[in-house]
N, C-alpha and C. Protein backbone atom coordinates (compact mmCIF):
# COMPACT_ATOMS: atom_id res chain seq x y z
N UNK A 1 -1.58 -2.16 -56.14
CA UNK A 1 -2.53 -1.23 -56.75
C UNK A 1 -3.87 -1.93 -56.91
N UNK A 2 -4.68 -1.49 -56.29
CA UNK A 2 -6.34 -1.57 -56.39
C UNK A 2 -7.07 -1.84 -57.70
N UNK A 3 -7.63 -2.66 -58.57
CA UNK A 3 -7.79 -2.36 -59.91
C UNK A 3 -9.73 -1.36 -59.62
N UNK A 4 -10.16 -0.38 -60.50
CA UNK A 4 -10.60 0.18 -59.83
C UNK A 4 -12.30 -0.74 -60.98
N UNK A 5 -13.50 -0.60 -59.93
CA UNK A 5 -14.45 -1.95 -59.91
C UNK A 5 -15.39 -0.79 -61.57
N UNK A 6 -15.56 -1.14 -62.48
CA UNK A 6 -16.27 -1.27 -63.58
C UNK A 6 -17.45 -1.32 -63.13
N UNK A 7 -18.27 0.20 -63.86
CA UNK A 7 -19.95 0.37 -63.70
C UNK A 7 -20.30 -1.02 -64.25
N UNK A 8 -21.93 -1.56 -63.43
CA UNK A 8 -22.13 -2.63 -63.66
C UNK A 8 -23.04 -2.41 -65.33
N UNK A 9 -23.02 -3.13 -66.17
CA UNK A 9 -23.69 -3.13 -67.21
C UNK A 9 -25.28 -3.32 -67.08
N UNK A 10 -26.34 -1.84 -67.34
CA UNK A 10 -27.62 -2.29 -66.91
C UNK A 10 -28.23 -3.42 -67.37
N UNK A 11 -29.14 -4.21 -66.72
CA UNK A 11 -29.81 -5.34 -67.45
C UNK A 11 -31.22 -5.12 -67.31
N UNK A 12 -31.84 -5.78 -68.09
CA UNK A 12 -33.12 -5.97 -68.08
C UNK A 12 -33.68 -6.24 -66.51
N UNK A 13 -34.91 -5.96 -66.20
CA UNK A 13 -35.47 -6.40 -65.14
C UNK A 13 -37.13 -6.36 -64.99
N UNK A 14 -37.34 -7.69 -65.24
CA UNK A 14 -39.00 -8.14 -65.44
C UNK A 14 -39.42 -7.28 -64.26
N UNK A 15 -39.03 -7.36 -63.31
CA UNK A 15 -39.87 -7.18 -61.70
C UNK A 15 -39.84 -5.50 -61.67
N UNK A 16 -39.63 -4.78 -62.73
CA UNK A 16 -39.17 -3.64 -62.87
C UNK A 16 -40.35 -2.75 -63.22
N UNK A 17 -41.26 -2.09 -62.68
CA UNK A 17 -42.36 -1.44 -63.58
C UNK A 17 -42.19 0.05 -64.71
N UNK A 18 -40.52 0.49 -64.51
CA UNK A 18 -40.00 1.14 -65.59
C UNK A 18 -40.01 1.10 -66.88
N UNK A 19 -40.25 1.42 -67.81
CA UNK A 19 -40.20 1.09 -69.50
C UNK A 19 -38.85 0.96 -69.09
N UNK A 20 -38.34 -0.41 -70.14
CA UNK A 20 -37.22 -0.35 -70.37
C UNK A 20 -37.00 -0.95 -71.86
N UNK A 21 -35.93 -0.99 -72.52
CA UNK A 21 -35.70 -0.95 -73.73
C UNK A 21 -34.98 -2.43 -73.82
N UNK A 22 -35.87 -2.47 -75.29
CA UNK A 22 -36.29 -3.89 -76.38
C UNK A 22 -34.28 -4.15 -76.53
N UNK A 23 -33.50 -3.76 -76.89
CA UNK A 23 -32.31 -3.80 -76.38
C UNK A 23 -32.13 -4.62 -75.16
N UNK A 24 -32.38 -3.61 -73.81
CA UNK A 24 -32.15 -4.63 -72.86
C UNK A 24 -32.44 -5.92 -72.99
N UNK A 25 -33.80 -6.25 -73.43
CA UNK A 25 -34.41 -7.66 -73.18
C UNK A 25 -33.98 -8.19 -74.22
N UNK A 26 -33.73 -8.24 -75.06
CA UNK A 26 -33.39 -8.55 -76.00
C UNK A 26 -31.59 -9.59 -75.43
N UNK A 27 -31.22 -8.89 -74.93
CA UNK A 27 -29.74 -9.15 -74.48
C UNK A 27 -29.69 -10.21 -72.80
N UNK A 28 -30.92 -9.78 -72.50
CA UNK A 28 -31.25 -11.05 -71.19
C UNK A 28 -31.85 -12.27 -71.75
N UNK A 29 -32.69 -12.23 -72.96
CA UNK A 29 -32.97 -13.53 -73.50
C UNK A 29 -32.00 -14.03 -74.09
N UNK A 30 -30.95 -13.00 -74.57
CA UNK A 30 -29.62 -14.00 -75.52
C UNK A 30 -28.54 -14.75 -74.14
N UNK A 31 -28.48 -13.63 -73.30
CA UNK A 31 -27.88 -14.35 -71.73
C UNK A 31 -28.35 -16.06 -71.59
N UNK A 32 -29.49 -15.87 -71.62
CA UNK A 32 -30.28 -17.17 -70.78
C UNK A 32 -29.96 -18.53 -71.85
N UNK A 33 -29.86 -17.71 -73.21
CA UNK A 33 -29.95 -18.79 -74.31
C UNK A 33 -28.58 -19.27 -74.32
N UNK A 34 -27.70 -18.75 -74.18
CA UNK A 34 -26.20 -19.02 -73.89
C UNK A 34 -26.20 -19.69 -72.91
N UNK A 35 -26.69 -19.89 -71.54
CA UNK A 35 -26.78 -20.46 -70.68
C UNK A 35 -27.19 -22.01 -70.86
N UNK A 36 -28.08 -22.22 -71.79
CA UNK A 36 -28.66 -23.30 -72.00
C UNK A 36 -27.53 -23.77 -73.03
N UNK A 37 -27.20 -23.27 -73.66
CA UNK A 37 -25.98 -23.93 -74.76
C UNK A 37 -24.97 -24.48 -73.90
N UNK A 38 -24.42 -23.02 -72.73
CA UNK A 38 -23.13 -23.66 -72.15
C UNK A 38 -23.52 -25.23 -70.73
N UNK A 39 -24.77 -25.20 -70.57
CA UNK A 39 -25.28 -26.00 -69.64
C UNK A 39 -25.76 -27.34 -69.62
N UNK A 40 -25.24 -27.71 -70.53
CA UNK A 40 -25.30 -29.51 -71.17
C UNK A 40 -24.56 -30.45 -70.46
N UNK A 41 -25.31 -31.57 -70.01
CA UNK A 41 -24.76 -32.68 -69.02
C UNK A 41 -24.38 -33.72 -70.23
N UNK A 42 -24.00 -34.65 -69.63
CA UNK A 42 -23.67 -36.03 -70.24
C UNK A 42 -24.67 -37.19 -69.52
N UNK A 43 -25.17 -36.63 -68.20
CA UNK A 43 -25.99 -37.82 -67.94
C UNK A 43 -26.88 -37.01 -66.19
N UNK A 44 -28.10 -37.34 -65.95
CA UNK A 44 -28.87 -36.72 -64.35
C UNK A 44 -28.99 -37.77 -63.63
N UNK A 45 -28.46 -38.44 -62.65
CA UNK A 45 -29.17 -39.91 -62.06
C UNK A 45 -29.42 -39.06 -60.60
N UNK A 46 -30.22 -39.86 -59.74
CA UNK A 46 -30.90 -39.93 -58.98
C UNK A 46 -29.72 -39.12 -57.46
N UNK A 47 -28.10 -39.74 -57.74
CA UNK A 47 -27.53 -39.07 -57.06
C UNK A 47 -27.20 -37.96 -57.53
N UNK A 48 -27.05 -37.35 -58.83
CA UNK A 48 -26.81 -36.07 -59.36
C UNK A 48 -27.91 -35.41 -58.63
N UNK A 49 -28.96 -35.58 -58.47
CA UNK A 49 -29.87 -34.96 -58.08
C UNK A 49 -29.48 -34.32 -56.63
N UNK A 50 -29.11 -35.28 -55.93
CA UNK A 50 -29.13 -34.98 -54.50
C UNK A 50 -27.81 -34.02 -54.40
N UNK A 51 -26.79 -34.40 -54.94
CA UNK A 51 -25.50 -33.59 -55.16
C UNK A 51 -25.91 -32.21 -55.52
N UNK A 52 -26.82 -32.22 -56.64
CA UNK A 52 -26.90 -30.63 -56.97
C UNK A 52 -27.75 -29.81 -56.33
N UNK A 53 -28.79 -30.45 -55.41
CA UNK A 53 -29.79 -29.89 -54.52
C UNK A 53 -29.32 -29.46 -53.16
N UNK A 54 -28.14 -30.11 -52.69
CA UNK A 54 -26.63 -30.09 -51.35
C UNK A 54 -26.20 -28.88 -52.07
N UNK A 55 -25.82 -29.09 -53.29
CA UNK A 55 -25.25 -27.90 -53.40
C UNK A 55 -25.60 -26.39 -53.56
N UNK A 56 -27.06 -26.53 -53.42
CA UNK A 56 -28.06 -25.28 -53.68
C UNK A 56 -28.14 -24.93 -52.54
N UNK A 57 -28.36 -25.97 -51.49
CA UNK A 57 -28.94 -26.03 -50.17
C UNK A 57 -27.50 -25.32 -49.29
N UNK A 58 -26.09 -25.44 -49.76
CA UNK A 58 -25.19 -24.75 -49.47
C UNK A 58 -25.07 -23.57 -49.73
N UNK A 59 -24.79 -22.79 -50.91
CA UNK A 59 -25.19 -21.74 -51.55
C UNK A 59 -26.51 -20.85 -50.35
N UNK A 60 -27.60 -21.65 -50.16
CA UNK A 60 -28.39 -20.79 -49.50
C UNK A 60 -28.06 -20.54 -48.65
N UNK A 61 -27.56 -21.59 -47.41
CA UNK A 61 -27.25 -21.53 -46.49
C UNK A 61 -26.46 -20.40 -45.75
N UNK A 62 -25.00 -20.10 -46.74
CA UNK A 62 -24.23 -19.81 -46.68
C UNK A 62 -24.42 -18.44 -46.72
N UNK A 63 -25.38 -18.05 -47.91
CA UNK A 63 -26.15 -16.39 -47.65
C UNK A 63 -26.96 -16.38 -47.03
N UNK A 64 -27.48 -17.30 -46.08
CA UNK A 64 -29.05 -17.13 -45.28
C UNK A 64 -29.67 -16.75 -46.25
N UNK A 65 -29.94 -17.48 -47.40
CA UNK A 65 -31.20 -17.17 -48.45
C UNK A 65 -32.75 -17.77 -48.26
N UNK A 66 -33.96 -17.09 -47.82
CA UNK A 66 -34.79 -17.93 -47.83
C UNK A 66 -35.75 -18.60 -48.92
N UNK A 67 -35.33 -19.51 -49.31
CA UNK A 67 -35.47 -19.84 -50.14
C UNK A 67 -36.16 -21.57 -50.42
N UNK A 68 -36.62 -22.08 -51.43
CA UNK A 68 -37.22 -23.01 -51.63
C UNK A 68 -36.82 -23.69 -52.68
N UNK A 69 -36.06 -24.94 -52.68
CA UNK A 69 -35.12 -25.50 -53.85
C UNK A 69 -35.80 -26.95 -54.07
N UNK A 70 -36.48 -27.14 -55.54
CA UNK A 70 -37.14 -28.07 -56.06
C UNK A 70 -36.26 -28.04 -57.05
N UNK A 71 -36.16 -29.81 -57.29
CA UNK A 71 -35.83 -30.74 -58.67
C UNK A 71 -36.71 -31.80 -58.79
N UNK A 72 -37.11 -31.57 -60.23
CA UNK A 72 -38.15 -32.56 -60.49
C UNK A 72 -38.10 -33.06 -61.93
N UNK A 73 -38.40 -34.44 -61.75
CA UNK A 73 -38.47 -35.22 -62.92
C UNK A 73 -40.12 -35.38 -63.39
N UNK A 74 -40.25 -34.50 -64.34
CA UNK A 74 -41.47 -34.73 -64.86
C UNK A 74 -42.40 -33.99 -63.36
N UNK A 75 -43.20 -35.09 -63.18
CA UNK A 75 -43.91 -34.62 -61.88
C UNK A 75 -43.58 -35.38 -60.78
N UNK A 76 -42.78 -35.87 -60.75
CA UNK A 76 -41.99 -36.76 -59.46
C UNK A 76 -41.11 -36.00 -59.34
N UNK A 77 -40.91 -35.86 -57.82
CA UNK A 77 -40.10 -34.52 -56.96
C UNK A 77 -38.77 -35.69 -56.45
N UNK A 78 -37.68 -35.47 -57.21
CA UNK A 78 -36.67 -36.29 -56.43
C UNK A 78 -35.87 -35.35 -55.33
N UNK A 79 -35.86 -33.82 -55.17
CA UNK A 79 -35.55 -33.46 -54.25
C UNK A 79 -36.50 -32.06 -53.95
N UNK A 80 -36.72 -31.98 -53.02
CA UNK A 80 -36.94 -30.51 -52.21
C UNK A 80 -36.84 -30.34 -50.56
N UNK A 81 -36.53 -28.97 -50.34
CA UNK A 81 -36.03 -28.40 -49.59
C UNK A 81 -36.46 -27.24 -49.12
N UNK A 82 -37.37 -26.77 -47.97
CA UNK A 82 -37.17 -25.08 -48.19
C UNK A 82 -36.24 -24.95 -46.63
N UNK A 83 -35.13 -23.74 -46.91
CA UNK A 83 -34.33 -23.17 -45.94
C UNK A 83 -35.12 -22.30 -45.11
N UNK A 84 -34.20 -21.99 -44.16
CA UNK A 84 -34.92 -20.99 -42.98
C UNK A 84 -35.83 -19.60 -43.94
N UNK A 85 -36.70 -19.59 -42.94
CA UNK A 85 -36.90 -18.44 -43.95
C UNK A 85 -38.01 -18.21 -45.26
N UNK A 86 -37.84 -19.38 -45.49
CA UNK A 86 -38.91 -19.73 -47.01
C UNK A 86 -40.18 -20.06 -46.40
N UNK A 87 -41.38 -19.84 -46.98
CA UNK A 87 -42.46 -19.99 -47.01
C UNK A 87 -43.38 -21.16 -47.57
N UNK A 88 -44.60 -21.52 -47.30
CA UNK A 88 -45.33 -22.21 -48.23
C UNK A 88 -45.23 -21.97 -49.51
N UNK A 89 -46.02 -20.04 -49.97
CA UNK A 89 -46.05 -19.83 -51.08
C UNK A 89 -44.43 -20.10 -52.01
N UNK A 90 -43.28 -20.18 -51.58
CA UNK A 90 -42.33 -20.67 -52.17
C UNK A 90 -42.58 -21.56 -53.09
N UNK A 91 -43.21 -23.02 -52.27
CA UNK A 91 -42.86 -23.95 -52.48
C UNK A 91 -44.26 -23.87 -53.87
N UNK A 92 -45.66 -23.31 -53.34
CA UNK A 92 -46.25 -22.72 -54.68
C UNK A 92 -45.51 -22.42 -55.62
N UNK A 93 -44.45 -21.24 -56.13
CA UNK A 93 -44.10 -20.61 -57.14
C UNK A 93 -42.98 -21.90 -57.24
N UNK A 94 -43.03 -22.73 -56.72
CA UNK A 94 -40.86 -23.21 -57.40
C UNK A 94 -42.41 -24.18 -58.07
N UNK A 95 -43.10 -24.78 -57.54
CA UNK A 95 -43.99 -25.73 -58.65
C UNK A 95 -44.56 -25.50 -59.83
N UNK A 96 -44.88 -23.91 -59.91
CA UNK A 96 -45.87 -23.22 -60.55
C UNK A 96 -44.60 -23.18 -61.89
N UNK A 97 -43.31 -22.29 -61.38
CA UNK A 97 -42.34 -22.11 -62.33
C UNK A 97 -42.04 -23.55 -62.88
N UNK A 98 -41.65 -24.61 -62.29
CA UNK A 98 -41.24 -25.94 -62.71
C UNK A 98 -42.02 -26.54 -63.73
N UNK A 99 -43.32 -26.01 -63.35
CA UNK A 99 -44.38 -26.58 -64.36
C UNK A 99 -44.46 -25.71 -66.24
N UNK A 100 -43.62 -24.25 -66.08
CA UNK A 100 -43.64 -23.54 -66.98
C UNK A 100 -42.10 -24.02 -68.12
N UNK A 101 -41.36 -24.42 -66.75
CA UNK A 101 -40.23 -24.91 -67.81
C UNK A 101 -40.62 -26.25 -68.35
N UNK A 102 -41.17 -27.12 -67.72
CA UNK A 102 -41.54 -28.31 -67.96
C UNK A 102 -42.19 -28.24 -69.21
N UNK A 103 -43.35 -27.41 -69.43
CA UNK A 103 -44.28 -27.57 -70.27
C UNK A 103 -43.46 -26.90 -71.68
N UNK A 104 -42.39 -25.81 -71.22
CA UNK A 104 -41.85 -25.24 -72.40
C UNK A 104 -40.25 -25.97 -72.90
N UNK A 105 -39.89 -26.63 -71.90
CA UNK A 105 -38.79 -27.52 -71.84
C UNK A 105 -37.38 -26.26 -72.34
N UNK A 106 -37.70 -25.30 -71.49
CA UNK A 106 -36.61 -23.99 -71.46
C UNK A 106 -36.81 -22.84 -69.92
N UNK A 107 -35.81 -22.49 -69.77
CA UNK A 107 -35.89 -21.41 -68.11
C UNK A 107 -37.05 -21.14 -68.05
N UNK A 108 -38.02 -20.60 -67.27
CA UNK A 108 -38.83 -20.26 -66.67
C UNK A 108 -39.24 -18.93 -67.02
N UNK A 109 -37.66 -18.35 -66.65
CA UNK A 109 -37.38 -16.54 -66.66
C UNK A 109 -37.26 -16.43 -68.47
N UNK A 110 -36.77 -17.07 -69.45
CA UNK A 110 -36.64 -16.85 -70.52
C UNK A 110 -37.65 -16.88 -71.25
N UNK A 111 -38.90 -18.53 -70.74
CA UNK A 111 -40.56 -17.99 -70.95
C UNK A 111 -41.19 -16.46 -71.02
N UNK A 112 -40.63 -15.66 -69.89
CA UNK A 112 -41.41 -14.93 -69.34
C UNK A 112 -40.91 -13.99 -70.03
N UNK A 113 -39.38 -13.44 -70.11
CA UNK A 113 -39.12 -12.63 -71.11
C UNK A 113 -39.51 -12.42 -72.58
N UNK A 114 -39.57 -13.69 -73.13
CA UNK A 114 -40.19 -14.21 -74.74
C UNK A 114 -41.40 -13.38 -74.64
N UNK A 115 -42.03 -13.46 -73.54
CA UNK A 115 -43.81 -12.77 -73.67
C UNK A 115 -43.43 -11.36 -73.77
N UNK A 116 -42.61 -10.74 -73.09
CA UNK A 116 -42.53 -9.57 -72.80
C UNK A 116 -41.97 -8.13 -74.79
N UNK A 117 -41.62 -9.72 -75.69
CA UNK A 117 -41.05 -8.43 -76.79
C UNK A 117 -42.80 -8.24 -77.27
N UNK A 118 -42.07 -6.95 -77.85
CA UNK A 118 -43.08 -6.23 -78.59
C UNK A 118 -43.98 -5.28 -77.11
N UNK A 119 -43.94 -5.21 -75.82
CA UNK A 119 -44.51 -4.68 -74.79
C UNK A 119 -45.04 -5.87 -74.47
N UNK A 120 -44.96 -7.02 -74.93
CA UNK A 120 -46.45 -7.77 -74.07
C UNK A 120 -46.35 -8.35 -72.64
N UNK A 121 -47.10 -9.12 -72.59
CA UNK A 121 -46.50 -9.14 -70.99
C UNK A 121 -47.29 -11.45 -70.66
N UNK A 122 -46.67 -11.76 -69.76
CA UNK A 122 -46.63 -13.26 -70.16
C UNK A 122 -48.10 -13.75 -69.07
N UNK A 123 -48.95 -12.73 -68.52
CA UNK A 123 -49.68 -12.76 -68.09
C UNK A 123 -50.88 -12.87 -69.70
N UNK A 124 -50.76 -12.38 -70.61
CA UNK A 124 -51.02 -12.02 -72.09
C UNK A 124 -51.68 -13.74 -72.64
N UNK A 125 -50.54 -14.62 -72.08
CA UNK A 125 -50.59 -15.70 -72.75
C UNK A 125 -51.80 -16.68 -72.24
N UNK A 126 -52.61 -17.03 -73.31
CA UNK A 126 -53.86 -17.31 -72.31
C UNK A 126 -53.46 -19.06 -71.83
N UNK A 127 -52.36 -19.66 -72.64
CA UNK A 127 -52.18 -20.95 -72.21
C UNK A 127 -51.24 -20.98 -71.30
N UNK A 128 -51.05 -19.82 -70.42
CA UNK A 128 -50.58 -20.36 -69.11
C UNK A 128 -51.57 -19.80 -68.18
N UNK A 129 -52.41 -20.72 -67.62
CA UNK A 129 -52.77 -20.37 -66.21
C UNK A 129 -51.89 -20.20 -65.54
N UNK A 130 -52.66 -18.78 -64.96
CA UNK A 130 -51.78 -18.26 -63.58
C UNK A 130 -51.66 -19.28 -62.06
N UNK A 131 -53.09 -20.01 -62.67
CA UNK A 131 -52.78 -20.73 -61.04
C UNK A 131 -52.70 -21.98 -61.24
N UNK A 132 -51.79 -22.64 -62.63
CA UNK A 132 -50.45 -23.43 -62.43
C UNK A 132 -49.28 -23.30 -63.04
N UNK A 133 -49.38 -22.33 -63.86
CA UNK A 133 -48.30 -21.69 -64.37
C UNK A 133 -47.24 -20.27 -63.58
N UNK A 134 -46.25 -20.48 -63.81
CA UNK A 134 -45.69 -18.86 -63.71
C UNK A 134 -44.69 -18.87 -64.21
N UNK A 135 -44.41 -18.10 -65.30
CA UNK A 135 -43.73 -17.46 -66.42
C UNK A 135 -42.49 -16.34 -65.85
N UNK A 136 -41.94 -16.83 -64.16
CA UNK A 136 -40.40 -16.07 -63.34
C UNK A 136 -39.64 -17.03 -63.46
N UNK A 137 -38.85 -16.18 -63.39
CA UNK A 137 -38.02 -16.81 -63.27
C UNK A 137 -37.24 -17.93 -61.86
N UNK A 138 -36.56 -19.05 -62.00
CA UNK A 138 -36.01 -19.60 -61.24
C UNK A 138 -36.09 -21.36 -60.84
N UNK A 139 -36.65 -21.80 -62.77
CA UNK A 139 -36.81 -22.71 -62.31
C UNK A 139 -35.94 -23.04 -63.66
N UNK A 140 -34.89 -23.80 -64.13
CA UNK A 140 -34.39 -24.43 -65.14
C UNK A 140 -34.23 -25.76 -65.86
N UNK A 141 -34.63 -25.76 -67.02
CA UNK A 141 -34.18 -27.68 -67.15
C UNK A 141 -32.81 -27.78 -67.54
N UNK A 142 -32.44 -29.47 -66.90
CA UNK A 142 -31.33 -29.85 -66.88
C UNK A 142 -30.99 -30.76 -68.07
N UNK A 143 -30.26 -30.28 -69.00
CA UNK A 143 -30.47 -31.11 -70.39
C UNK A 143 -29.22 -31.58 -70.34
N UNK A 144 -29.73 -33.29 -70.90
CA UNK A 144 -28.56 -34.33 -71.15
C UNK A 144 -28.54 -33.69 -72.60
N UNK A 145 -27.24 -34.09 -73.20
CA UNK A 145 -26.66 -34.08 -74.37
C UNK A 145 -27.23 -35.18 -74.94
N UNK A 146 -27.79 -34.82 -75.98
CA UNK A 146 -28.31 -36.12 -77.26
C UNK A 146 -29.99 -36.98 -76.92
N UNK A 147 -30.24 -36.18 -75.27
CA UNK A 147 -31.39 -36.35 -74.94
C UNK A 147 -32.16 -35.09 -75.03
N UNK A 148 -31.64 -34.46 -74.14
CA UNK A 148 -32.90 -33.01 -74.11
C UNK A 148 -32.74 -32.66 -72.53
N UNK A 149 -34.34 -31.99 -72.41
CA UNK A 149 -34.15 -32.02 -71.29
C UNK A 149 -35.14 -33.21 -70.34
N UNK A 150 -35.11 -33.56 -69.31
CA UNK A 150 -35.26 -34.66 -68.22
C UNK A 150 -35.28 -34.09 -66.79
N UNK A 151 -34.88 -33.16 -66.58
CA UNK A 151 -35.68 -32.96 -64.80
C UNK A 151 -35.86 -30.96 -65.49
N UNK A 152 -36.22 -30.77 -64.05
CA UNK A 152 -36.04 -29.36 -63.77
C UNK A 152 -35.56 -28.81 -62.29
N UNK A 153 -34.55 -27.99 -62.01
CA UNK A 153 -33.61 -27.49 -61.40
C UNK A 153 -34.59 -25.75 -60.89
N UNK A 154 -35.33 -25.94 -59.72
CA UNK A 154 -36.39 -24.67 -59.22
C UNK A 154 -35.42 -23.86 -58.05
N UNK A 155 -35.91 -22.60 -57.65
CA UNK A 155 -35.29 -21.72 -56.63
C UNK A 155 -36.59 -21.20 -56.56
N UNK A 156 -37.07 -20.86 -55.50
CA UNK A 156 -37.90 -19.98 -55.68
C UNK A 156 -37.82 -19.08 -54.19
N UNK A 157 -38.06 -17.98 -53.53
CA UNK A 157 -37.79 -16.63 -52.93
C UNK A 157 -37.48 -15.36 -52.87
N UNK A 158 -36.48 -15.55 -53.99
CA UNK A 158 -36.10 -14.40 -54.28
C UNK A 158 -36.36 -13.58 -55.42
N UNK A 159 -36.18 -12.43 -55.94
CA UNK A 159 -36.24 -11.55 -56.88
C UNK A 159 -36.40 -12.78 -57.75
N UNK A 160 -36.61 -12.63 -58.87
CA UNK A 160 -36.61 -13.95 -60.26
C UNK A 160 -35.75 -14.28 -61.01
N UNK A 161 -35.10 -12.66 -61.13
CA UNK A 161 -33.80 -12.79 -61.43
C UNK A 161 -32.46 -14.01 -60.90
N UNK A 162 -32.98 -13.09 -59.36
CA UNK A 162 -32.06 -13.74 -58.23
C UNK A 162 -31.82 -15.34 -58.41
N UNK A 163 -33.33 -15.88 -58.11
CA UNK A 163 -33.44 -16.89 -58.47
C UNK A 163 -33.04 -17.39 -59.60
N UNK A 164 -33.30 -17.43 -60.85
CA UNK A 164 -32.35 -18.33 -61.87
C UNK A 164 -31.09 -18.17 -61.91
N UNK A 165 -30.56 -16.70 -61.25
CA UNK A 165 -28.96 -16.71 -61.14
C UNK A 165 -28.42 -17.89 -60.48
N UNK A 166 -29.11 -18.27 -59.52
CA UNK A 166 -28.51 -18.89 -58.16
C UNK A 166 -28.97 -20.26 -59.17
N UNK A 167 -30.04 -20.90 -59.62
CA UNK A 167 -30.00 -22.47 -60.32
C UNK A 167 -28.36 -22.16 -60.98
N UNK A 168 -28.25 -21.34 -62.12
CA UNK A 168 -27.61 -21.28 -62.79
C UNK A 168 -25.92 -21.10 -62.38
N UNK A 169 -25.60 -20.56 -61.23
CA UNK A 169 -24.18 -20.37 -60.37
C UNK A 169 -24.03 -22.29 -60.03
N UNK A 170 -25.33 -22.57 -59.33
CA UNK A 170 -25.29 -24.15 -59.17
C UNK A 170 -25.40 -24.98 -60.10
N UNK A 171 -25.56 -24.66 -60.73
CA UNK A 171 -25.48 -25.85 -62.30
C UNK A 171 -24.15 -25.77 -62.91
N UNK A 172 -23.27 -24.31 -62.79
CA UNK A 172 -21.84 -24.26 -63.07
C UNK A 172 -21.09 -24.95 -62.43
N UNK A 173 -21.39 -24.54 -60.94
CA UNK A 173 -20.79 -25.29 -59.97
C UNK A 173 -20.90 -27.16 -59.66
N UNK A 174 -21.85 -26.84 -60.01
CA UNK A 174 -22.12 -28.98 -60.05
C UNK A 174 -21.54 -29.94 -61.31
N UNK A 175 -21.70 -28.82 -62.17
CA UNK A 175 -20.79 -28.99 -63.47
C UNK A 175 -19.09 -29.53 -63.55
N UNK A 176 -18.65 -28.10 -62.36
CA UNK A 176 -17.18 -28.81 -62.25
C UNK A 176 -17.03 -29.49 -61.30
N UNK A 177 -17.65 -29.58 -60.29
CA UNK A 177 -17.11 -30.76 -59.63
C UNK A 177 -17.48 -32.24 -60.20
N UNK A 178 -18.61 -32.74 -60.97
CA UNK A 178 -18.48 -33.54 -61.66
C UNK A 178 -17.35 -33.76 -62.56
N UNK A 179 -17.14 -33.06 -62.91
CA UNK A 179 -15.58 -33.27 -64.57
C UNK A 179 -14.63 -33.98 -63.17
């Protein structure tokens, strides 16, 4: 017997020019914040890096995603990558986003939502320049336990959503094969 597939639960969607309700967003910023709770390392070295950037670089592959995958420590790039498909401007937005988690030392996409309660919008915020900032999602930091955070974990091509899903599927995934 077939089990039969469950309407998907609507979510929020920045890229969305619909009104949508303080509810929704409300429940994508508690998503992301859970994410960061359940997403705590014990330690990032130089081969974690490359391991978890293989493993992004798989993930894309594997969907033909075009896409652009930056990790960066501070402003030293220990890995990037763009797959078939990806563009310059990619490699623009995975820096632009990297630089938003960096500076906020939290997701990218959860920046951008934060701007958005009350209607506002993260274009609003006058301390992010647009042209080195961007407040989408798809770029995450990677926080040691008892440190913080220390690199940042970028996607950039797709929807914004898309993108931090996919850091975030790979940060699960790099997670257990480490244990």
């Amino acid at each position: 017997m077939q089990t039969p597939e469950l309407p998907h639960a609507p979510e929020f969607d920045p890229d969305s020019s619909e009104p949508q309700s303080e509810e929704l967003l409300a429940a994508a910023i508690a998503r992301i914040e859970g994410e960061i709770a359940e997403l705590q390392f014990d330690r990032f070295t130089a081969a974690d890096a490359l391991a978890l950037g293989f493993r992004l670089v798989e993930l894309g592959s594997e969907r033909n995603l075009p896409i652009a995958i930056d990790i960066r420590r501070g402003d030293h790039t220990v890995f990037h990558v763009a797959l078939d498909g990806a563009t310059y401007d990619n490699d623009l937005w995975a820096a632009a986003k990297s630089r938003t988690a960096l500076r906020y030392t939290e997701p990218s996409l959860l920046v951008g939502l934060r701007a958005r309660r009350g209607g506002g919008r993260p274009e609003d915020n006058p301390m992010l320049d647009p042209a080195l900032y961007a407040a989408h999602g798809g770029a995450f930091p990677l926080y040691v336990r008892g440190v913080g955070p220390v690199a940042v974990v970028t996607v950039s091509g797709l929807p914004q959503v898309a993108d931090h899903d996919l850091v975030v599927e790979a940060l699960r995934s790099w997670r257990h094969e480490a244990d």
